[in-house]
Protein backbone atom coordinates (compact mmCIF):
# COMPACT_ATOMS: atom_id res chain seq x y z
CA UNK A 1 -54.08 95.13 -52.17
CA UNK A 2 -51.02 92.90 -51.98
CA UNK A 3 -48.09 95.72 -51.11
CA UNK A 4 -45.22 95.24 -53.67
CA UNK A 5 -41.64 94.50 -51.56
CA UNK A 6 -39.04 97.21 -52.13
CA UNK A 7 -36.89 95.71 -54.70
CA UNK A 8 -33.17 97.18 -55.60
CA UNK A 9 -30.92 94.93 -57.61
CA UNK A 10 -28.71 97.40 -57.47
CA UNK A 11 -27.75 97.01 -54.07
CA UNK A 12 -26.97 93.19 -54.47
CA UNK A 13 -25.42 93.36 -57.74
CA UNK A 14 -22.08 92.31 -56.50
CA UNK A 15 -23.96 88.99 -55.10
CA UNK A 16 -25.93 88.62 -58.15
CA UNK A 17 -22.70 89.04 -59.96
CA UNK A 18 -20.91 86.15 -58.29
CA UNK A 19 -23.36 84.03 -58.85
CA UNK A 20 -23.94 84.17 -62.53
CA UNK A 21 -19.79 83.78 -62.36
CA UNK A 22 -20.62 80.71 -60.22
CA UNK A 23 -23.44 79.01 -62.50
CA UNK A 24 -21.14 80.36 -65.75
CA UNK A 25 -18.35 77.95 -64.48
CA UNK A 26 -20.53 75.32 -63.37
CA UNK A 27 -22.60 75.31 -67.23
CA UNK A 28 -19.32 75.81 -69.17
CA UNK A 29 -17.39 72.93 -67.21
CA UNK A 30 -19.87 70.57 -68.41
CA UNK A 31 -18.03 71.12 -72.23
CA UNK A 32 -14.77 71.39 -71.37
CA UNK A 33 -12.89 67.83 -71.80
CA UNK A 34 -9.43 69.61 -70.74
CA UNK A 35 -8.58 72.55 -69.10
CA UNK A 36 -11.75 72.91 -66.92
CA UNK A 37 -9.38 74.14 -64.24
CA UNK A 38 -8.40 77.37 -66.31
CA UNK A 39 -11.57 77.79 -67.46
CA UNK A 40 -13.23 78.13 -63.76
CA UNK A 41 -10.17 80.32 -62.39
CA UNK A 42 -10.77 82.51 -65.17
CA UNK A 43 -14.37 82.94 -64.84
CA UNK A 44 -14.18 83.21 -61.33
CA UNK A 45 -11.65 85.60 -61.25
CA UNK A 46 -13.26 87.96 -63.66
CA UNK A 47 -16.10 87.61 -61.81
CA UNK A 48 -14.68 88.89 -58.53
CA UNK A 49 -13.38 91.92 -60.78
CA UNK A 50 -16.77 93.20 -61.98
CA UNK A 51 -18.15 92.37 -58.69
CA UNK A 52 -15.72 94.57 -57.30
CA UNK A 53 -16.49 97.68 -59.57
CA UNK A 54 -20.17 97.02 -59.07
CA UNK A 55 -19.88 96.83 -55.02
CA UNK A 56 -18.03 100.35 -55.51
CA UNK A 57 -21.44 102.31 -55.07
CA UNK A 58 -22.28 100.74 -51.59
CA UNK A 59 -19.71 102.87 -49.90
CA UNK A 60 -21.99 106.21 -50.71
CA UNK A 61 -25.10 104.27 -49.84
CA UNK A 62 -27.23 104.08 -46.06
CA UNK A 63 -30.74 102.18 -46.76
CA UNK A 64 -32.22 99.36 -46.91
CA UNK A 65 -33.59 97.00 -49.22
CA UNK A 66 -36.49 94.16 -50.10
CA UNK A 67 -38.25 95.10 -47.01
CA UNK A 68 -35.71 95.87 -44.77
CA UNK A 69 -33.81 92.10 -45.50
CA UNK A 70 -30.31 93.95 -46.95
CA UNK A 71 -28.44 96.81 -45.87
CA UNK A 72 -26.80 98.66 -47.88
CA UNK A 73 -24.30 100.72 -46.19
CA UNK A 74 -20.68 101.35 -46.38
CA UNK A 75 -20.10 98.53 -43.92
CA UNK A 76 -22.04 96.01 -46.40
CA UNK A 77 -19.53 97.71 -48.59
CA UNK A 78 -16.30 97.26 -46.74
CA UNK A 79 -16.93 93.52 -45.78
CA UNK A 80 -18.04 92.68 -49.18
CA UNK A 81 -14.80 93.86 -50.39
CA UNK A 82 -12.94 91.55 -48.42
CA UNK A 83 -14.79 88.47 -48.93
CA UNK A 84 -13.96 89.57 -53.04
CA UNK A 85 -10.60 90.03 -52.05
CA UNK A 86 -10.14 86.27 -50.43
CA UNK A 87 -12.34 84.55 -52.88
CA UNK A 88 -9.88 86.29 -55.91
CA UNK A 89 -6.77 84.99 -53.72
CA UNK A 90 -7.97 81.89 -53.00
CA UNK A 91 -8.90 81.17 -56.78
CA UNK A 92 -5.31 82.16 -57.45
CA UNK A 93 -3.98 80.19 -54.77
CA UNK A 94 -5.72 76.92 -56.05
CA UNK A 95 -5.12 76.94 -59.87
CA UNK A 96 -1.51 74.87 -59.22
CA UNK A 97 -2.70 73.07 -56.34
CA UNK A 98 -5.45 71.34 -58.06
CA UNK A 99 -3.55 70.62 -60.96
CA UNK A 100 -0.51 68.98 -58.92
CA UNK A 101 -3.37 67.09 -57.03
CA UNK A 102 -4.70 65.87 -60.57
CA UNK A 103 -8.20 67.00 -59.82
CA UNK A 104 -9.32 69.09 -62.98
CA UNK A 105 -12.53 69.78 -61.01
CA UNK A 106 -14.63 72.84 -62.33
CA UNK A 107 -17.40 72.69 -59.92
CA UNK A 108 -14.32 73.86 -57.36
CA UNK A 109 -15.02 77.26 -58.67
CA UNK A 110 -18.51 76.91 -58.66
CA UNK A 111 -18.72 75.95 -55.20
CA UNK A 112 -16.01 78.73 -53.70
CA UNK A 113 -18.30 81.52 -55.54
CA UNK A 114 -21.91 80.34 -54.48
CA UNK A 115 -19.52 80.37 -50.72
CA UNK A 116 -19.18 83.89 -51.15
CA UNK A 117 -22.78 84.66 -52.49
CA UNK A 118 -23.78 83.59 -48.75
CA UNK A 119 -21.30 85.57 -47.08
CA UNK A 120 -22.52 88.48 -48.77
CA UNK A 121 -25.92 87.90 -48.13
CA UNK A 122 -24.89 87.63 -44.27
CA UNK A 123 -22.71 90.46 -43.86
CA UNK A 124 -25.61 92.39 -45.85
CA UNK A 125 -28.21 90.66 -43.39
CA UNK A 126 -30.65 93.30 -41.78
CA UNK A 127 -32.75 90.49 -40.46
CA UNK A 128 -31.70 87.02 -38.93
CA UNK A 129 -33.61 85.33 -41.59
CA UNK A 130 -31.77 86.42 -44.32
CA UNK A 131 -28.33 86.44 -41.81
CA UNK A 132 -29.50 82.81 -41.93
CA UNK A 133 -29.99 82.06 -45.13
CA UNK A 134 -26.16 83.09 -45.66
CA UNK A 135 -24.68 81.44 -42.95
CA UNK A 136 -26.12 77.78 -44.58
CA UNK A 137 -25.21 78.85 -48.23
CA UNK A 138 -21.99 79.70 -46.91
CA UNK A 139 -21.65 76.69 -44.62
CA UNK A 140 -23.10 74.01 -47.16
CA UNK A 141 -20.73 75.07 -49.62
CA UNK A 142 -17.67 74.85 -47.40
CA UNK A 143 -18.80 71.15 -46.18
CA UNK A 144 -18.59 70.75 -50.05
CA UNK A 145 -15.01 72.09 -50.57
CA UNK A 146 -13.73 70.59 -46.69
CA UNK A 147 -14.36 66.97 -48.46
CA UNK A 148 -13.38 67.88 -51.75
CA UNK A 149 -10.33 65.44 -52.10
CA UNK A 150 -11.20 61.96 -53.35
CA UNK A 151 -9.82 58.69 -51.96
CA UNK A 152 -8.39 61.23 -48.56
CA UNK A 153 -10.38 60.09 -45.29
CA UNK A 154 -8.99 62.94 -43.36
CA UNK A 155 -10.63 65.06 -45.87
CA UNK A 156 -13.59 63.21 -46.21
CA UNK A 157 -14.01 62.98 -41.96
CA UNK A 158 -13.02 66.80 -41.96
CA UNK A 159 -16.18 67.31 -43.91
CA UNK A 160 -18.21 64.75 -41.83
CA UNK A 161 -17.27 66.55 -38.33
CA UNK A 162 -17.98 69.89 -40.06
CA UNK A 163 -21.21 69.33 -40.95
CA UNK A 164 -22.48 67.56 -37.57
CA UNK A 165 -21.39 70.06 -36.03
CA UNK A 166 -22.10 73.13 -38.10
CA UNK A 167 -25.49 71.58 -38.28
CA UNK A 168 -26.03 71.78 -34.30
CA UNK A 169 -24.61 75.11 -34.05
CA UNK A 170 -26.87 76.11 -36.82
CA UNK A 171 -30.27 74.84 -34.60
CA UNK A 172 -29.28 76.48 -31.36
CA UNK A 173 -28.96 79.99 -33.94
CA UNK A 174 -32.25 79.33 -35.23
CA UNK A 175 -33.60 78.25 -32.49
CA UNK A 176 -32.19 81.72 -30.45
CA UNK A 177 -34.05 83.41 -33.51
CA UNK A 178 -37.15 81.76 -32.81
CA UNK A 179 -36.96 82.74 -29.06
CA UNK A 180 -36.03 86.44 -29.94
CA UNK A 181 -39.51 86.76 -31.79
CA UNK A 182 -41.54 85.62 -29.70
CA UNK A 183 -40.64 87.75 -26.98
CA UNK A 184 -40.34 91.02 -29.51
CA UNK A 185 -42.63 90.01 -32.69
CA UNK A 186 -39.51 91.19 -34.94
CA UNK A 187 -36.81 89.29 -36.71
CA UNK A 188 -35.51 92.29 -38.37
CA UNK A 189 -32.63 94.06 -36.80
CA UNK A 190 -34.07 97.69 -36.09
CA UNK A 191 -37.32 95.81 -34.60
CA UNK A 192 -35.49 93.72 -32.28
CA UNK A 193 -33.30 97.12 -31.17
CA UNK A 194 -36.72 98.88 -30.61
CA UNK A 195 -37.50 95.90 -28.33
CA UNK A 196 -34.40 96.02 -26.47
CA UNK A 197 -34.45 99.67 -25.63
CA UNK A 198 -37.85 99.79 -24.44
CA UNK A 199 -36.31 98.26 -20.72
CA UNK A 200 -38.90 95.30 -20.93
CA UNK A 201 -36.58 92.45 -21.84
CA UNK A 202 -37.71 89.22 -21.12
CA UNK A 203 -35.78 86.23 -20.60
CA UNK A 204 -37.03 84.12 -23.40
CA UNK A 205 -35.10 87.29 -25.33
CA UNK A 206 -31.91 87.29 -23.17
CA UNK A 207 -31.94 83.02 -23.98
CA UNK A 208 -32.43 84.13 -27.52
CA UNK A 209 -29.75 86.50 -27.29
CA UNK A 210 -27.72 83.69 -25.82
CA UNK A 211 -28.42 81.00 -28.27
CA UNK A 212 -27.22 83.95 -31.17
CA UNK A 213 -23.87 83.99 -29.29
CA UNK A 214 -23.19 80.89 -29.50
CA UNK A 215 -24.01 80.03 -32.97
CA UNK A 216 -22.00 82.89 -33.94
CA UNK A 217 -19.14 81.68 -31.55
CA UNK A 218 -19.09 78.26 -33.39
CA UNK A 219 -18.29 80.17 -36.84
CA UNK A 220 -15.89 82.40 -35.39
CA UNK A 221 -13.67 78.97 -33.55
CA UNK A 222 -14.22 80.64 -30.18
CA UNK A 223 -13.49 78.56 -27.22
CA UNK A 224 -15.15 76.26 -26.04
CA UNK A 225 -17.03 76.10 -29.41
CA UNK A 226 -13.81 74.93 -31.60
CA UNK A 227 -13.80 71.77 -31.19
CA UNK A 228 -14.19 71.78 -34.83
CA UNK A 229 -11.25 73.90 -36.10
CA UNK A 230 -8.13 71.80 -35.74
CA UNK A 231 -9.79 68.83 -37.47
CA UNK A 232 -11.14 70.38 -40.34
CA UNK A 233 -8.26 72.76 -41.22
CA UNK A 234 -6.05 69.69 -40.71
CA UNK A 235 -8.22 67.40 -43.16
CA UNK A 236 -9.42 69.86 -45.95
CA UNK A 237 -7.01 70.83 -48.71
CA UNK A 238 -4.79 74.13 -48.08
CA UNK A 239 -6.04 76.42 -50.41
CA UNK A 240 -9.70 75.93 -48.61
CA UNK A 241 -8.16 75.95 -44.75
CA UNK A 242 -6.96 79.24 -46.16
CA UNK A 243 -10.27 80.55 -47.04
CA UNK A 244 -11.98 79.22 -44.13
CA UNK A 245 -9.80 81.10 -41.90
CA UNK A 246 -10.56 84.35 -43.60
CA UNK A 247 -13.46 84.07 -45.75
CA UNK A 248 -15.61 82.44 -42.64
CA UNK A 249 -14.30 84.10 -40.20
CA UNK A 250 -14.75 87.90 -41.96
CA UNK A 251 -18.08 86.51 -42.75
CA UNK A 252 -19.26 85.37 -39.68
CA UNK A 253 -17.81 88.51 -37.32
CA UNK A 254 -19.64 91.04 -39.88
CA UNK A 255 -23.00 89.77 -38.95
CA UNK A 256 -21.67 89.17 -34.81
CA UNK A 257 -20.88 92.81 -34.88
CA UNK A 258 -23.90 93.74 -36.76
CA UNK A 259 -26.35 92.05 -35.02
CA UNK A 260 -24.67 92.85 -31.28
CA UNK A 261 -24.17 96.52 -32.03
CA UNK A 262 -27.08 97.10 -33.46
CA UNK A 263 -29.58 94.97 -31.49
CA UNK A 264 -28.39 94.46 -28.55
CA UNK A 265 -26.54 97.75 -27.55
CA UNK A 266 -28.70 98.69 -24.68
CA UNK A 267 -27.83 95.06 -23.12
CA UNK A 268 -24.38 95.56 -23.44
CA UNK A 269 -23.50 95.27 -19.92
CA UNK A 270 -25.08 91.40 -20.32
CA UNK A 271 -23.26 90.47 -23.11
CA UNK A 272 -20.00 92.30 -22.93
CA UNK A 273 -18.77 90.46 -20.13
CA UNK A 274 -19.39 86.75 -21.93
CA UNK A 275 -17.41 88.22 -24.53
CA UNK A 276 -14.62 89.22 -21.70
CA UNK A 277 -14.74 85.59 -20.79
CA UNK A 278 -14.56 83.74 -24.02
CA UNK A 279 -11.84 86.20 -25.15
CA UNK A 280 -9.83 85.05 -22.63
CA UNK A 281 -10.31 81.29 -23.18
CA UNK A 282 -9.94 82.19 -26.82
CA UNK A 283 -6.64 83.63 -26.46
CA UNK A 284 -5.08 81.11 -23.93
CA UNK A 285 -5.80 77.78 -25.27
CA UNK A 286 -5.62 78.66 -28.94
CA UNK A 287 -2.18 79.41 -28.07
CA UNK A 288 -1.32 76.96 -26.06
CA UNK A 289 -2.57 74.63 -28.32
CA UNK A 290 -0.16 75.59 -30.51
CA UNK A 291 2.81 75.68 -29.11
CA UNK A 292 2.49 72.09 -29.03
CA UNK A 293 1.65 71.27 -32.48
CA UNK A 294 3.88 69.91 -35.14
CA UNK A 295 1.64 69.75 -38.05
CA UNK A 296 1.67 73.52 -39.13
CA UNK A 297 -1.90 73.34 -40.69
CA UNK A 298 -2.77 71.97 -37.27
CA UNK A 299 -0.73 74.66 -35.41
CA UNK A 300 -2.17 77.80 -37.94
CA UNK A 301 -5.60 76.48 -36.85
CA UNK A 302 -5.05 77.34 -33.19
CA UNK A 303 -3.30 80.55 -34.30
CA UNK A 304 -6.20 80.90 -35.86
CA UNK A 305 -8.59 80.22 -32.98
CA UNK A 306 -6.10 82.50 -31.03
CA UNK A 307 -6.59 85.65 -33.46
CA UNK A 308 -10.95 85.14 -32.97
CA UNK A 309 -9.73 86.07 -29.26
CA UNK A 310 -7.94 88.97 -30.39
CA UNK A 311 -11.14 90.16 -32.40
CA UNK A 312 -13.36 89.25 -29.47
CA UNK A 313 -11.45 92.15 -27.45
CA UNK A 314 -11.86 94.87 -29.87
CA UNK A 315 -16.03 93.34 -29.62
CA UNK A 316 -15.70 93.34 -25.68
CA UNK A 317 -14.83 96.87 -25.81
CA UNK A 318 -18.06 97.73 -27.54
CA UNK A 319 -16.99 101.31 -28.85
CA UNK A 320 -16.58 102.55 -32.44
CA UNK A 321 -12.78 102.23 -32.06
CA UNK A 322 -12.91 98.88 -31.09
CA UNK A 323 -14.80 97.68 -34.10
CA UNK A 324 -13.20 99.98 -36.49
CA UNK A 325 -9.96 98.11 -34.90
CA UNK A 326 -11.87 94.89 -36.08
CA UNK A 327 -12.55 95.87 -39.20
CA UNK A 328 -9.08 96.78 -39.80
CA UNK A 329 -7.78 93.46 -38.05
CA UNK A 330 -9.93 91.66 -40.51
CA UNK A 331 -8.18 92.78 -42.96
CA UNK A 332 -4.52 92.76 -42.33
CA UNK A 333 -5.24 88.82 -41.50
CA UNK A 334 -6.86 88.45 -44.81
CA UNK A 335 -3.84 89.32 -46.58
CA UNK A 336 -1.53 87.47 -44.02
CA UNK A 337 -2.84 84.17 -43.40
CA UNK A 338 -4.19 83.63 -47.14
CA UNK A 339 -0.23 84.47 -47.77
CA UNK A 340 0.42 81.53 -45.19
CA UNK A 341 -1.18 79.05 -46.49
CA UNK A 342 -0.14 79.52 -50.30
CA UNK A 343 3.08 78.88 -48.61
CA UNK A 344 1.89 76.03 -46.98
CA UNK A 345 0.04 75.19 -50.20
CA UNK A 346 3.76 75.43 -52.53
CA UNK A 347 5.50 73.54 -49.75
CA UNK A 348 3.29 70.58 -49.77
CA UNK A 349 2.87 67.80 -52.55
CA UNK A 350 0.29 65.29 -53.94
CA UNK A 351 -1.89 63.94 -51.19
CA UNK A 352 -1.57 66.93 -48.85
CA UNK A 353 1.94 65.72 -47.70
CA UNK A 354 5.14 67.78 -46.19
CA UNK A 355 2.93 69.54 -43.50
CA UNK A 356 5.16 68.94 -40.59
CA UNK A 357 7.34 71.79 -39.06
CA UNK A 358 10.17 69.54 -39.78
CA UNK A 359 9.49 69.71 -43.84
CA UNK A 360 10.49 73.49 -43.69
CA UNK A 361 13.98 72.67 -42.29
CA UNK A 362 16.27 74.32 -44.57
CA UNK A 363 13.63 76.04 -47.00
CA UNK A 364 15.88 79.47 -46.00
CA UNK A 365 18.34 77.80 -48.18
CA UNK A 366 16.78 76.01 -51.02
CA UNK A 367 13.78 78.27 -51.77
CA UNK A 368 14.78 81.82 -50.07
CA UNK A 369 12.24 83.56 -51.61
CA UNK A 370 9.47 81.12 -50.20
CA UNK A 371 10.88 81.37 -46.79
CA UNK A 372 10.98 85.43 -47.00
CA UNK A 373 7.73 85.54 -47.76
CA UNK A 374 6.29 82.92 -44.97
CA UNK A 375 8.98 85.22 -42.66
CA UNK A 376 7.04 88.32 -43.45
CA UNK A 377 3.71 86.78 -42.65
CA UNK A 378 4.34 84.92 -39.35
CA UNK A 379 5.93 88.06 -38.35
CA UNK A 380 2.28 89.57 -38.96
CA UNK A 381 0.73 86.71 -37.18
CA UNK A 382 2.66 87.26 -33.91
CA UNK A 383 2.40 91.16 -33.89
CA UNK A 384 5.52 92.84 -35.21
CA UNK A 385 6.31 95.84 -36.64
CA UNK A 386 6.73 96.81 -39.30
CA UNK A 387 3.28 94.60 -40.64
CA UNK A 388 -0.23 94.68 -41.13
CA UNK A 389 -0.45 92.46 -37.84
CA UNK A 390 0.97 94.49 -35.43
CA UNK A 391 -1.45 97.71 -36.18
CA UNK A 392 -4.29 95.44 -35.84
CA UNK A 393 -3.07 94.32 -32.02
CA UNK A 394 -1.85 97.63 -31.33
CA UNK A 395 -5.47 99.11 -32.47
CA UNK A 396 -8.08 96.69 -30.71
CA UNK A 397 -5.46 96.77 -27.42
CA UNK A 398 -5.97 100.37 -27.20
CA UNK A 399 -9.92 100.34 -27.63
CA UNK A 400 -10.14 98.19 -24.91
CA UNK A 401 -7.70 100.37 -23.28
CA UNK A 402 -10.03 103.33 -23.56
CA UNK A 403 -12.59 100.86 -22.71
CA UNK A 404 -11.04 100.22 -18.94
CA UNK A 405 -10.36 96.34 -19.98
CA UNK A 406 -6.75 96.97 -18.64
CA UNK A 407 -6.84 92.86 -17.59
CA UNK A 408 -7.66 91.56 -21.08
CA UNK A 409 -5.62 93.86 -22.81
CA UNK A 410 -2.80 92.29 -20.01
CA UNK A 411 -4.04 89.07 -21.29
CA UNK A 412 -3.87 89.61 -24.31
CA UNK A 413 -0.04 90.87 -24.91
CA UNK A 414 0.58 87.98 -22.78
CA UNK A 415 -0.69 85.22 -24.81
CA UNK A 416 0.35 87.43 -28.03
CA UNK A 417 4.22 86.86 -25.98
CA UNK A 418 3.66 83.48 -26.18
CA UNK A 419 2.91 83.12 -29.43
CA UNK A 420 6.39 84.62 -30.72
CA UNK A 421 7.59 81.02 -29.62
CA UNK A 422 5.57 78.41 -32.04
CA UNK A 423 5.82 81.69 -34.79
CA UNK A 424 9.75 81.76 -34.59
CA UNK A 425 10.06 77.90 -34.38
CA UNK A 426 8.91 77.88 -38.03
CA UNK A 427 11.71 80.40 -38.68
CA UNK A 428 14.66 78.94 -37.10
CA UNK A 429 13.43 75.61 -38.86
CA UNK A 430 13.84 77.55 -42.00
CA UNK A 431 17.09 79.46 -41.78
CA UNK A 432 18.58 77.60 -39.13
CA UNK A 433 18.18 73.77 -39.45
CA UNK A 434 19.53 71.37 -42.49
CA UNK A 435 16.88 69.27 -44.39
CA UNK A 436 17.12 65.77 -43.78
CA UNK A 437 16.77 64.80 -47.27
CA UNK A 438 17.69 66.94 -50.18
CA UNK A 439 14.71 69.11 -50.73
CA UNK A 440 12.45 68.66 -53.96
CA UNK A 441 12.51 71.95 -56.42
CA UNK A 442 9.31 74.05 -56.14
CA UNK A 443 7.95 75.42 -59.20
CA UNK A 444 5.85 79.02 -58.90
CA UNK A 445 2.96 79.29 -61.29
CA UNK A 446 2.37 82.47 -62.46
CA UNK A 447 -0.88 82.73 -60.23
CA UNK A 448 1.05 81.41 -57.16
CA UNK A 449 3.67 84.03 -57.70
CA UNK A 450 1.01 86.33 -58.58
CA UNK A 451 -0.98 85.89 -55.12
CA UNK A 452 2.29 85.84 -53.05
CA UNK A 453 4.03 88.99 -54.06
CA UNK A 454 -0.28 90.79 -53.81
CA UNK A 455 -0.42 89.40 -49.86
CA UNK A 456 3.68 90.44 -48.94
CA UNK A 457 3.17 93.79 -50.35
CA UNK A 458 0.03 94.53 -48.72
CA UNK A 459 0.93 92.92 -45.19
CA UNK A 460 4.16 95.22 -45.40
CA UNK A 461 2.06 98.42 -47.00
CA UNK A 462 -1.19 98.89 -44.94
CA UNK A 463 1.70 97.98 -41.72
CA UNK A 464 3.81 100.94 -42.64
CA UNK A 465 0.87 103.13 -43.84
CA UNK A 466 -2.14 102.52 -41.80
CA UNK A 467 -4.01 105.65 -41.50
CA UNK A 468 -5.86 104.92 -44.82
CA UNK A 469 -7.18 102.07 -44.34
CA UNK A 470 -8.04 102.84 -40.22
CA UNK A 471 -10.28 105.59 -41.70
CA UNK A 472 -12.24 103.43 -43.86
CA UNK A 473 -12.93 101.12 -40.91
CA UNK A 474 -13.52 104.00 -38.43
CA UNK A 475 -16.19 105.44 -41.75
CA UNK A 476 -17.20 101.88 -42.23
CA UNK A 477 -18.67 101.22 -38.53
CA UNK A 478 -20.49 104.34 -38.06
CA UNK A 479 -23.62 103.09 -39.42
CA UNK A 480 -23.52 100.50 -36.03
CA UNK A 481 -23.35 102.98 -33.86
């Protein structure tokens, strides 16, 4: 007889959910004339509600499902909630910005929830086929959104270089995948840990291993795998650099950790140290790098390559406070740089324009409230108390601490030093410096004002009240270890 799979919709009913939301938009945009904008925020955004009261049952869940494939585990749990959480922000974020673009585009929404469908399915991922299958939903999608602005050529060559290049990273991952079963006949996650543990490691596996680290470091912008990031956060439209920068990168960490801890634990002494190294390089250049920039999308991508360094420290550390430190990182810079960029995103105008440090001069002044808020979150960014940003440092420093990485964790205040410099600059442009032409009004939308005032409170709450949330990472990562 043919054995039935293990089926349990249950488990990926907050996937599922999304989805229909996704194909809901897509269907009903085809019969809206006007308005096809509204119409896809709305759906989306009640979609990412009910997908949020459905994913509520994971957190009391530890199995597996369809054959081993899915986990279902309060870590599925915790990272699906976040990717909800930046999808809902993001679709709140966009509703002005594609109207003052013109674009009344309702496949937008489509396309930013069938995203999140494969980031679910690869934080979920108990096996690196279906971690696979995630990554390219999620990565096809974004190519999608990257290019999404007709008649731009940065826009459309952001999408170009994305692809290429996700598509090579995407082989070597595969092709690591294909190594790893040969040498242990498993592609799911507790085979392949069986395999490592039994002291017999070949080094087709360790190659395989290899070739899973650096596909993973291509998603996460770790140097010298981000050759990528400037480009296409400088080219695609704000609201989508936003989501890239969180949505990916939560995304693509959740299965790192997932497959590293859980697979390869027993070759942590192997691994741990590549991580040492490209933490390091992560940390230095992407700061750097920005120091230098004058584009701010340009210099929040290299802050953004910087905090993947940051992460990679906690990951070096390889303990259950290190990733619970992760976890919590992850989402502190949710909240903070998805409350950058709709900043970035109110600042700008039609045709992705005013994205130069020099278009903030004076914004202290003309827009207060504006320049508050980005205050607030480049204050997270660079580590500062009383915010969100400055527990997540403080957290995966100490893990490493504990770890006996005293070196990186040297490193890493350093570089976190340095980048008080290109952080402030933004500031002192903004309370400091006169405009050189009289700015233009800004007008809040409801859902801009709405997603602002969500990300400042929560930066500024989960900073000053931590222990909450640290718990639910520290419950959320024991099913890795």
């Amino acid at each position: 007889m043919i054995p039935v799979p293990e089926v349990n919709l249950g488990g990926v009913l907050p996937a599922l959910v999304i989805g229909v939301a996704g194909l809901l938009a897509m269907l009903l945009g085809l019969f809206v004339r006007k308005g096809a904008v509204t119409v896809g925020a709305v759906i989306g955004l009640v979609g990412v509600l009910i997908a949020l009261m459905v994913n509520a049952p994971l957190r009391l869940m530890n199995t597996t499902a369809f054959s081993g494939m899915i986990a279902l585990d309060t870590y599925t749990w915790f990272f699906n909630m976040l990717i909800l959480v930046s999808v809902g922000l993001t679709i709140l974020i966009s509703m002005k910005y594609l109207v003052d673009q013109g674009l009344d585009l309702y496949e937008y929404f489509a396309i930013l929830l069938f995203s999140a469908v494969g980031m679910m399915f690869m934080v979920s991922g108990s096996h690196l086929l279906m971690i696979f299958v995630g990554l390219e939903t999620l990565s096809i999608a974004v190519y999608v959104l990257t290019g999404l602005l007709p008649g731009n050529t940065k826009s459309s060559e952001a999408s170009l270089k994305y692809l290429l290049l996700g598509a090579f990273s995407s082989g070597l991952f595969l092709y690591g995948a294909a190594l790893l079963y040969g040498a242990s006949g498993s592609l799911g996650l507790a085979g392949l840990a069986k395999y490592f543990q039994s002291g017999s490691v070949s080094l087709m596996a360790l190659v395989g291993m290899g070739l899973l680290l650096v596909g993973f470091s291509f998603k996460v912008a770790a140097v010298p795998f981000h050759m990528w990031t400037p480009d296409v956060y400088d080219g695609a439209p704000s609201p989508i650099t936003g989501f890239m920068s969180v949505g990916v990168k939560a995304a693509a960490f959740a299965a790192f950790l997932r497959v590293f801890f859980e697979c390869f634990s027993s070759a942590q002494v192997t691994w741990a140290h590549i991580i040492w190294v490209l933490a390091v390089l992560t940390m230095i250049l992407g700061n750097l790098a920005a120091i230098v920039q004058t584009n701010i999308k340009r210099m929040l991508a290299y802050s953004s390559i910087a905090h993947a360094g940051y992460i990679l420290v906690g990951m070096a550390a390889g303990t259950p406070s290190g990733a619970a430190g992760i976890l919590y990182y992850l989402l502190a810079y949710i909240f903070t740089n998805l409350g950058a960029f709709a900043v970035v995103t109110m600042v700008g105008r039609r045709g992705e324009a005013n994205i130069n440090l020099d278009d903030y001069r004076g914004l202290g002044k003309s827009h207060p409230t504006l320049a508050l808020a980005m205050s607030i979150f480049l204050f997270s960014l660079a580590g500062i108390p009383p915010t969100a940003g400055f527990i997540g440092k403080f957290t995966i420093f100490s893990a490493a601490i504990n770890a006996g990485y005293i070196w990186l964790v040297i490193i890493g205040v350093l570089t976190s030093a340095a980048s008080v410099f290109y952080y402030f600059r933004v500031i002192m442009k903004m309370y400091m410096e006169a405009p050189d032409v009289e700015p233009e009004s800004l007008q809040f939308s409801p859902s801009m004002a709405f997603a602002l005032s969500i990300t400042v409170m929560v930066v500024l709450y989960i900073g000053i009240f931590p222990t909450t949330y640290l718990n639910l990472a520290t419950e959320s990562v024991k099913t890795l270890f």
